[in-house]
Protein backbone atom coordinates (compact mmCIF):
# COMPACT_ATOMS: atom_id res chain seq x y z
CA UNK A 1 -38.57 32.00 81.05
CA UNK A 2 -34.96 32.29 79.45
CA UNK A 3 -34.13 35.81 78.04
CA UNK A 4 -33.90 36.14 74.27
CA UNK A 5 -30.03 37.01 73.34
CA UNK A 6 -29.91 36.19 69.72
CA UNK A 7 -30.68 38.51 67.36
CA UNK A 8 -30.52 37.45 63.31
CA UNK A 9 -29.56 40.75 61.08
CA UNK A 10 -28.92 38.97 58.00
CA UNK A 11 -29.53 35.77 56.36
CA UNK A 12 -27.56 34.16 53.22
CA UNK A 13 -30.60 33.65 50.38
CA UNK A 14 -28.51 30.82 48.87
CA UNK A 15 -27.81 29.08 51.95
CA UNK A 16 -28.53 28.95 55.78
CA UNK A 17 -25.93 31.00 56.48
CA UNK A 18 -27.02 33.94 58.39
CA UNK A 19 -25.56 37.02 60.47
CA UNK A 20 -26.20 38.00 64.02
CA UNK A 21 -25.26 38.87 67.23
CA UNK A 22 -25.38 37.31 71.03
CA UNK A 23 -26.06 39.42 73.76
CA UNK A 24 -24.00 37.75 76.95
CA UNK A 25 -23.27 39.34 80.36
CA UNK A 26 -19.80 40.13 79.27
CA UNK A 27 -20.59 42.06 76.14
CA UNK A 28 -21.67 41.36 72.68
CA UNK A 29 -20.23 38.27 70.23
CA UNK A 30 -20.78 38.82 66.43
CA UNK A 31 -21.86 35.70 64.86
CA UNK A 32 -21.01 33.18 63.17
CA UNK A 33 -18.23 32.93 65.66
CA UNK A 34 -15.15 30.71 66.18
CA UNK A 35 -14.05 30.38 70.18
CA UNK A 36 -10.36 29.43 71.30
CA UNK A 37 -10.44 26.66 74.04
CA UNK A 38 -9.24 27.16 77.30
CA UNK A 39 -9.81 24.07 79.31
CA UNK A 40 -7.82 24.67 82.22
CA UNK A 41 -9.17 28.67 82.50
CA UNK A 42 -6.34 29.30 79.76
CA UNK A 43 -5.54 28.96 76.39
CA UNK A 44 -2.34 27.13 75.93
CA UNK A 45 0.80 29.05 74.84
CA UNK A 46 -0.75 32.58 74.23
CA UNK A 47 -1.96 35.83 76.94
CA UNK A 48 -5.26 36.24 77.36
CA UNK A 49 -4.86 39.94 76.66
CA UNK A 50 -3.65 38.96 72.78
CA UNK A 51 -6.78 36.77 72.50
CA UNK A 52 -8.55 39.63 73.48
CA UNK A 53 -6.41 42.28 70.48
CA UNK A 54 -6.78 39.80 68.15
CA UNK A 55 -10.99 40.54 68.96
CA UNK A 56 -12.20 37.41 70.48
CA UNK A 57 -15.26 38.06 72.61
CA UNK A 58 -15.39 34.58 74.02
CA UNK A 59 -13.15 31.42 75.04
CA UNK A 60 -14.11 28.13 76.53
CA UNK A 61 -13.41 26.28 79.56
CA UNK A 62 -14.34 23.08 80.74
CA UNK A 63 -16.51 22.20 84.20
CA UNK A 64 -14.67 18.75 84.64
CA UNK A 65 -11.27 20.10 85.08
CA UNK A 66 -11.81 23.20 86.65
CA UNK A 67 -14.06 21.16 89.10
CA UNK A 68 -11.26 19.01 89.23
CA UNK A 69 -8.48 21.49 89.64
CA UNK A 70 -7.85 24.06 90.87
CA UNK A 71 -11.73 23.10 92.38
CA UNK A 72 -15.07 25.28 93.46
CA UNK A 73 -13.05 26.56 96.45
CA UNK A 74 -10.72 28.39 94.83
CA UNK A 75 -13.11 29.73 92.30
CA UNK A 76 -15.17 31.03 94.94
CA UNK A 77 -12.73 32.85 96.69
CA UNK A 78 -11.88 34.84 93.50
CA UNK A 79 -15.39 35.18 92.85
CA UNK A 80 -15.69 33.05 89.27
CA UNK A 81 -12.84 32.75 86.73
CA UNK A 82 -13.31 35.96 85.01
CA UNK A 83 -11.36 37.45 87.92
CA UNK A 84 -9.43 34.41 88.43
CA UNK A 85 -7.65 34.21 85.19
CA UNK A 86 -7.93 37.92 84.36
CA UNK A 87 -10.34 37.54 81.64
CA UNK A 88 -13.20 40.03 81.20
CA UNK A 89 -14.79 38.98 78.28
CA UNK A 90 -17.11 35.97 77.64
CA UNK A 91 -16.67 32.45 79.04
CA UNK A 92 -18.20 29.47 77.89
CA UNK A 93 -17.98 26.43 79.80
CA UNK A 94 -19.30 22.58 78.21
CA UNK A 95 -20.20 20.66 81.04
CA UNK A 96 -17.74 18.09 81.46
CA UNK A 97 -20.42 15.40 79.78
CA UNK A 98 -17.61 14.88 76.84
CA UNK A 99 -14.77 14.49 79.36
CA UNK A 100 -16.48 12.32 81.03
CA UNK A 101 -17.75 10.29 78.32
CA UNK A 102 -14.08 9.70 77.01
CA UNK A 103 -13.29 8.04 80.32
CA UNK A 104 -15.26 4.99 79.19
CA UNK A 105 -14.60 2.82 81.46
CA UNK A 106 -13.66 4.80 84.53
CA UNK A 107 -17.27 6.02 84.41
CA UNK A 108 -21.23 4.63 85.20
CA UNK A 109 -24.56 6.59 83.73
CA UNK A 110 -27.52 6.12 85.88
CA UNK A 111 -30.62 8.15 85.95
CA UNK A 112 -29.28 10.03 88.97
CA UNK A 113 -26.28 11.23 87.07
CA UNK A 114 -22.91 9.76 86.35
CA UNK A 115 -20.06 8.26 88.54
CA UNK A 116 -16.59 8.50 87.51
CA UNK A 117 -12.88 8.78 88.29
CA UNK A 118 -10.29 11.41 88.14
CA UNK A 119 -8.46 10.77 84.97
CA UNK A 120 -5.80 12.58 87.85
CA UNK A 121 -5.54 10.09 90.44
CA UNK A 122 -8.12 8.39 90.16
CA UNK A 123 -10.57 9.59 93.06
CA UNK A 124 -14.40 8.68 92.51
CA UNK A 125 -16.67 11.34 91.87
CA UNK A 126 -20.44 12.14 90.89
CA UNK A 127 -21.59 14.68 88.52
CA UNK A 128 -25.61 15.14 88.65
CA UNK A 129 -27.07 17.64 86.48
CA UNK A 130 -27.99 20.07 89.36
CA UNK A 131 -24.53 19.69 90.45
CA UNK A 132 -22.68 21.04 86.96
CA UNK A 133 -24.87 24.12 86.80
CA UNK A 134 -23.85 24.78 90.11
CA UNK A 135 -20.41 24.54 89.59
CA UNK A 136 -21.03 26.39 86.66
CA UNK A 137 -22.79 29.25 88.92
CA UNK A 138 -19.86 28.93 90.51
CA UNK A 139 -17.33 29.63 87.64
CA UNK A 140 -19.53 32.51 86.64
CA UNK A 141 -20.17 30.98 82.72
CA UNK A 142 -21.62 33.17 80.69
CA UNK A 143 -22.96 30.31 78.74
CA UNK A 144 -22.98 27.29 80.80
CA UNK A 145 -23.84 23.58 78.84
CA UNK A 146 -26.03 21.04 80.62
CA UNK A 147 -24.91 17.23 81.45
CA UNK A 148 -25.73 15.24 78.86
CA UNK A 149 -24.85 11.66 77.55
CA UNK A 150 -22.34 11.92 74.59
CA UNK A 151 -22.30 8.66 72.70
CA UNK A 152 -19.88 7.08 69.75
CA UNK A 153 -20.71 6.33 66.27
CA UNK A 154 -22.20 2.46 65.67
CA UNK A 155 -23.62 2.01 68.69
CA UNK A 156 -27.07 0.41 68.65
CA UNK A 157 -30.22 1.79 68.47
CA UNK A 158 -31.23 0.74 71.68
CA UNK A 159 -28.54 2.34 73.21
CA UNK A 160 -29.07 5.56 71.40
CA UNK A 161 -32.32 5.71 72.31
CA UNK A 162 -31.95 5.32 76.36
CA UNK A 163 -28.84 7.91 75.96
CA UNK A 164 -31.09 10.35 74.02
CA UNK A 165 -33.65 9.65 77.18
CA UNK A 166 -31.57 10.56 79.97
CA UNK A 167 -30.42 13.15 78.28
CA UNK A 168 -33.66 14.55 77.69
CA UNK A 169 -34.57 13.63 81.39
CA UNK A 170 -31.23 16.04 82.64
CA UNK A 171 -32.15 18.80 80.27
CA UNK A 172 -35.62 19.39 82.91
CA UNK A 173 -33.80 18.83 85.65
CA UNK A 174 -30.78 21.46 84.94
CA UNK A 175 -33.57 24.13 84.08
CA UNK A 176 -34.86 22.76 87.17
CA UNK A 177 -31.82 23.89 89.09
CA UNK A 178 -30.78 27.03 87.11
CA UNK A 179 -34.74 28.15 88.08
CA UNK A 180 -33.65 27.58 91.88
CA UNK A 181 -30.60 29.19 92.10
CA UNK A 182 -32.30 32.59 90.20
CA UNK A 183 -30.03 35.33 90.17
CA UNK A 184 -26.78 33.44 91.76
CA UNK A 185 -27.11 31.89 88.57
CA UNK A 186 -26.09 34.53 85.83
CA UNK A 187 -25.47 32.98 83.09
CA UNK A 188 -27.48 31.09 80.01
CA UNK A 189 -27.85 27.85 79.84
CA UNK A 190 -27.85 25.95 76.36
CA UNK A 191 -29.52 22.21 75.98
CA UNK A 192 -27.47 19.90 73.86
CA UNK A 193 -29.30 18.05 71.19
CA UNK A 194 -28.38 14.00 70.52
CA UNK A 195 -29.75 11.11 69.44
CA UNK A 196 -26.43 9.63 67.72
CA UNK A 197 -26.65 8.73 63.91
CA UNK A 198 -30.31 8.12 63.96
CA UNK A 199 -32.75 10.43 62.25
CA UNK A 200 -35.57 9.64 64.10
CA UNK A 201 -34.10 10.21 67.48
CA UNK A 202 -31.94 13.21 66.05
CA UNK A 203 -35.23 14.91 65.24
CA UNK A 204 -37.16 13.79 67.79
CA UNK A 205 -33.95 15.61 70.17
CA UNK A 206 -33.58 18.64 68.41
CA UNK A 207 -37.43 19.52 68.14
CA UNK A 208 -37.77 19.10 72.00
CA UNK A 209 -34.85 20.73 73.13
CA UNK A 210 -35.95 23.54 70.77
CA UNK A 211 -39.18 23.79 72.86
CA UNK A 212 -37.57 23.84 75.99
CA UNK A 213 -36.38 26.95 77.80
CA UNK A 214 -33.08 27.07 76.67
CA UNK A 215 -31.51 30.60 75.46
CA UNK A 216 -29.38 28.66 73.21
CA UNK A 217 -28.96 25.20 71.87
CA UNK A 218 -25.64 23.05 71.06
CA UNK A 219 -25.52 20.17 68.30
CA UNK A 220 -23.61 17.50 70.66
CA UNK A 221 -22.51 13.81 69.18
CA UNK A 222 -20.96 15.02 66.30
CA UNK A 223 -17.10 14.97 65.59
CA UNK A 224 -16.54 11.67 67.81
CA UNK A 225 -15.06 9.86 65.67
CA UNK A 226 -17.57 9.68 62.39
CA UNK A 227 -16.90 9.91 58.67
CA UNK A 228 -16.82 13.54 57.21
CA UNK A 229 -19.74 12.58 55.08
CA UNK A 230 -21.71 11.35 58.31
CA UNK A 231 -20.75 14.97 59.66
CA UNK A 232 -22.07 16.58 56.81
CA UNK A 233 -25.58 14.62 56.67
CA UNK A 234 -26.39 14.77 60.07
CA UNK A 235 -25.49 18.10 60.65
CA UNK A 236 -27.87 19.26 57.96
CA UNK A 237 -30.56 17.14 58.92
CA UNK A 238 -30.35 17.77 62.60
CA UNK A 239 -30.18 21.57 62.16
CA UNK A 240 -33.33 21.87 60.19
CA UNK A 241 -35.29 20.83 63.48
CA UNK A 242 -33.62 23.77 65.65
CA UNK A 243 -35.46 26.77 66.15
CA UNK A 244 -33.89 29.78 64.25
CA UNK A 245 -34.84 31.67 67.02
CA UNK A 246 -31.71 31.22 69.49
CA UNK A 247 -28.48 30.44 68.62
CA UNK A 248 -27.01 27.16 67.55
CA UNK A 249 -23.64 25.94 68.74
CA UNK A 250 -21.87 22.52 67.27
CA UNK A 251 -19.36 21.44 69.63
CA UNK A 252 -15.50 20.59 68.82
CA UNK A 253 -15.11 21.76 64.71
CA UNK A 254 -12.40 24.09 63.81
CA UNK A 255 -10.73 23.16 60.49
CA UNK A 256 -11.79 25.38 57.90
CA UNK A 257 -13.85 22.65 55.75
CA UNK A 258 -15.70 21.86 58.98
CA UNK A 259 -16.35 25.80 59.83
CA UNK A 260 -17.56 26.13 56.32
CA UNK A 261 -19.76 23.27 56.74
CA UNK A 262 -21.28 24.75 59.58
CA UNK A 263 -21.64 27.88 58.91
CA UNK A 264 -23.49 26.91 55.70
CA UNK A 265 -26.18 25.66 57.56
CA UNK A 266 -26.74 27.89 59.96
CA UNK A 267 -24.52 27.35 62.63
CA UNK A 268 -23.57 30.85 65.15
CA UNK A 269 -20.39 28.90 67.28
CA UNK A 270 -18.20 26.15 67.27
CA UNK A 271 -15.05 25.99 68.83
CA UNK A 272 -11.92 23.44 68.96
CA UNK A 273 -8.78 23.11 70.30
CA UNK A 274 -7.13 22.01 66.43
CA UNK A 275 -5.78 25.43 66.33
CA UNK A 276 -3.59 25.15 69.60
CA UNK A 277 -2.78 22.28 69.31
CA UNK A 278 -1.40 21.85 65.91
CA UNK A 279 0.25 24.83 66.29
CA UNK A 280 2.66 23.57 69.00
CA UNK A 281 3.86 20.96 66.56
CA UNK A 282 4.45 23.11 64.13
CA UNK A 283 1.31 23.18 61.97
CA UNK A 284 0.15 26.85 60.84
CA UNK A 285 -2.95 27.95 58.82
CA UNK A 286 -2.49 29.58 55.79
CA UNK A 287 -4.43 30.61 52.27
CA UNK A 288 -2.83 27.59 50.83
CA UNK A 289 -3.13 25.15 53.58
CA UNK A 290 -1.19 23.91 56.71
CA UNK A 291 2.01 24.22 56.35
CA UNK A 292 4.17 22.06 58.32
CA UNK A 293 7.29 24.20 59.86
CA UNK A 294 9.46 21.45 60.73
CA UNK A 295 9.90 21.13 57.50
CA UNK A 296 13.39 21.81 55.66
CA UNK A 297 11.74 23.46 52.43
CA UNK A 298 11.44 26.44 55.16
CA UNK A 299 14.93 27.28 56.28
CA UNK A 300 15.77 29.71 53.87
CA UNK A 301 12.00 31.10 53.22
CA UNK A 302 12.36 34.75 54.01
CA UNK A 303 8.39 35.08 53.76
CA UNK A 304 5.87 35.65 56.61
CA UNK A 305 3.69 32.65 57.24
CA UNK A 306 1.04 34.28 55.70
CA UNK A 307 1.07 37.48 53.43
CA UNK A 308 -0.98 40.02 55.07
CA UNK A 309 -1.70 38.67 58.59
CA UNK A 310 -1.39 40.95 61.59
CA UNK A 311 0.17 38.15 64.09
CA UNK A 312 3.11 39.06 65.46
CA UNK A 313 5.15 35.77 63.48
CA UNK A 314 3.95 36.97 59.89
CA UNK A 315 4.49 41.24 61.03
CA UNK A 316 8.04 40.17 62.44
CA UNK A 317 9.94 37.27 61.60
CA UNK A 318 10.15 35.13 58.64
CA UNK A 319 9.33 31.45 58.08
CA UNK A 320 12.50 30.38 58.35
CA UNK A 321 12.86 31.84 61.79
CA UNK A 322 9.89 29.97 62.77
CA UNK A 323 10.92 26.90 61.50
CA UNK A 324 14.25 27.37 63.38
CA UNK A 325 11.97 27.63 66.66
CA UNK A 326 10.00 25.00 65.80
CA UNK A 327 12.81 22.43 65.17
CA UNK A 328 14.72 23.73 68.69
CA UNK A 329 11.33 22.80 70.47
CA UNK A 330 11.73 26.98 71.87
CA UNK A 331 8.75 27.94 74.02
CA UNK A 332 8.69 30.64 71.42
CA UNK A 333 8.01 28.87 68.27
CA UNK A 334 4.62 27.76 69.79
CA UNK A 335 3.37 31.04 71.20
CA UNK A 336 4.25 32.57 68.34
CA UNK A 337 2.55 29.69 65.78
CA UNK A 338 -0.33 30.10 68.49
CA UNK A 339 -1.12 33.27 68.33
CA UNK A 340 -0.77 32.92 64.22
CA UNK A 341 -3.29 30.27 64.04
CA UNK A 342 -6.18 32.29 66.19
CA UNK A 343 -5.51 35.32 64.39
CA UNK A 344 -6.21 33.28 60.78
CA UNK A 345 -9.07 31.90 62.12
CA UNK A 346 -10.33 34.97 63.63
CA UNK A 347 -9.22 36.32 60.22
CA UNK A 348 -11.38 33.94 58.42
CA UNK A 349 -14.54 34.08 60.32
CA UNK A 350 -14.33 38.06 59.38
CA UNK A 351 -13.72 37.16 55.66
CA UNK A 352 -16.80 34.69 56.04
CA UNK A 353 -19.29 37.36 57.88
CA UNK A 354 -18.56 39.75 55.04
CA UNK A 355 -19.42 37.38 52.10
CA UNK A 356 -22.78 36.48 53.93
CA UNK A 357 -23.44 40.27 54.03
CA UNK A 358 -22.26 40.71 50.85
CA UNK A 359 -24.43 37.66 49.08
CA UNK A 360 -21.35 36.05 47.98
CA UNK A 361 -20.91 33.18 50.53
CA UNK A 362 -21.48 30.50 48.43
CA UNK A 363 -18.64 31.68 45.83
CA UNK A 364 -16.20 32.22 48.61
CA UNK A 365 -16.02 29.31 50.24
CA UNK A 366 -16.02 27.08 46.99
CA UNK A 367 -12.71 29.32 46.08
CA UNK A 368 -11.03 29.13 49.00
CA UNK A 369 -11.62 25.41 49.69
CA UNK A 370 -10.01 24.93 46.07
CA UNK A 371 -7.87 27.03 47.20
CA UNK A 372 -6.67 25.18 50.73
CA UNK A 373 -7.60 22.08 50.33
CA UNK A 374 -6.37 21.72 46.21
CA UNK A 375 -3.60 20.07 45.02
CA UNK A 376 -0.07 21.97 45.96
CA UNK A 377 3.04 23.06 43.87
């Protein structure tokens, strides 16, 4: 049977926001929770020891290119990537399922698992479900994701349905495997929920893989491509079906609407690599919006990105320093606009735990989204 490690301390009486905390092998992560990505064992253009000042108590990584490169080999020699990549705080890894799923046609489901080839150079390889919780035994996740079958928006129902199944069908078999491997196998492992746009197989998903034994559970299928408003709908109607008893992960959201959105109904984690990657071209969070640094409206702005942040851009330089970075293409400009954009978000998520504790969540987020998202000067 799979350990409790959520605990619930407060819940929003408006909404289903709520408060708590997970319990993980490498310490303690306050929730509702945003996590950097860090595909590769790294996230791009920033140390992990900032991440870790800034406060993060978890990052991601991702099975199918660590598996890929730099392989289980080299992870087991350094005994997981904790000591590998000098991180000793929480790792999350998804399984690969997505990865593999974008590969369309490099890649063939079957019951046994899937067959598919290295978006590298092209080599053929097969990831069962057994085999991705070992390789995630072997990366030493502190919350390792099951194989599932990720599937786009207007597909038919037919097709939703038999994805749903062998899903459903991996889910036993990875509990299967994490049960075999006992202690070697440290982590938690967290079913994904699916069923694409379809209510009756999104309930039908998120009931059983509430029943199963699962620590945690991740909304997968969602931001692949759908309308916000499909988002919104099935997010809400999916998440009704989840037990509140473990924690509840949607995968891939990270733009402060979306966060919101989650977060109102109940959601502990969600994670995206928006942050990173906009700001390497330049785009940084701030109170009014992204801001766009190539811009020329910034050459002369003496201002910090963002009045009252404690990244090192907005503590030490102005905006038009950054947008002199920015438009040279310096290595600078993006660790710096890196760095800026976790710390908001980290920021954020802080700003949105206290409003839920302090009854006021509904009030906050309806001023600062007419706040961001309104119309500009």
């Amino acid at each position: 049977m799979a350990d409790r490690i959520y605990t619930c301390t407060f819940r929003d009486v408006e909404t289903r926001a709520r408060l708590g905390y997970i319990d993980l092998p490498h310490g303690r992560v306050e929730t509702p929770a945003f996590m950097p990505v860090g595909t590769n064992g790294t996230v791009k253009g920033i140390y992990h020891d900032r991440i870790r000042d800034i406060g993060y108590q978890i990052i991601l990584a991702n099975t199918y290119h660590l598996y890929l490169r730099p392989g289980e080999e080299v992870l087991k020699r350094f005994g997981g990537l904790h000591r590998f990549s000098n991180w000793n705080r929480n790792i999350l890894t998804d399984s690969g399922g997505f990865q593999v799923f974008s590969l369309s046609g490099l890649r063939k489901v079957r019951d046994a698992g899937v067959t598919f080839q290295s978006h590298i150079d092209g080599s053929r390889h097969v990831f069962t479900p057994e085999k991705v919780v070992d390789i995630q035994a072997v990366i030493g996740s502190d919350i390792a994701m099951v194989l599932d079958v990720c599937t786009p928006p207007g597909i038919e129902y037919r097709n939703a349905k038999e994805a749903w199944r062998v899903t459903r069908l991996w889910a036993e078999r990875s509990i299967e495997e994490r049960n075999r491997l006992g202690e070697s196998f440290r982590g938690n492992l967290f079913g994904i929920v699916q069923g694409n746009f379809y209510e009756d197989l999104r309930r039908e998903s998120a009931l059983t893989i509430s029943e199963m034994d699962f620590p945690g559970i991740a909304i997968g299928g969602l931001s692949v491509g759908e309308s916000k408003q499909q988002f919104n709908d099935f997010l809400a109607y999916t998440s009704q079906y989840i037990t509140d008893e473990k924690p509840r992960y949607v995968m891939g959201i990270g733009s402060p609407d979306y966060i919101f959105e989650c977060v109102e109904n109940g959601i502990d984690l969600f994670d995206c690599v928006l942050a990173t990657r906009m700001a390497r071209n330049g785009g940084l969070f701030t109170d009014d919006g992204v801001i766009t640094m190539k811009k020329a409206i910034h050459k002369f702005d003496e201002r910090p990105i963002q009045e009252g942040c404690t990244c090192t851009a907005c503590t030490k330089y102005s905006r038009a320093y950054m947008h002199h970075l920015i438009k040279c293409n310096e290595m600078l400009g993006g660790m710096l606009a890196t760095e800026h954009n976790l710390t908001y978000l980290y920021t954020l998520l802080e700003r949105i735990r206290s409003s839920i504790r302090e009854g006021r969540f509904s009030s906050f987020k309806k001023e600062y989204m007419a706040r961001f998202y309104g119309p500009k000067e």
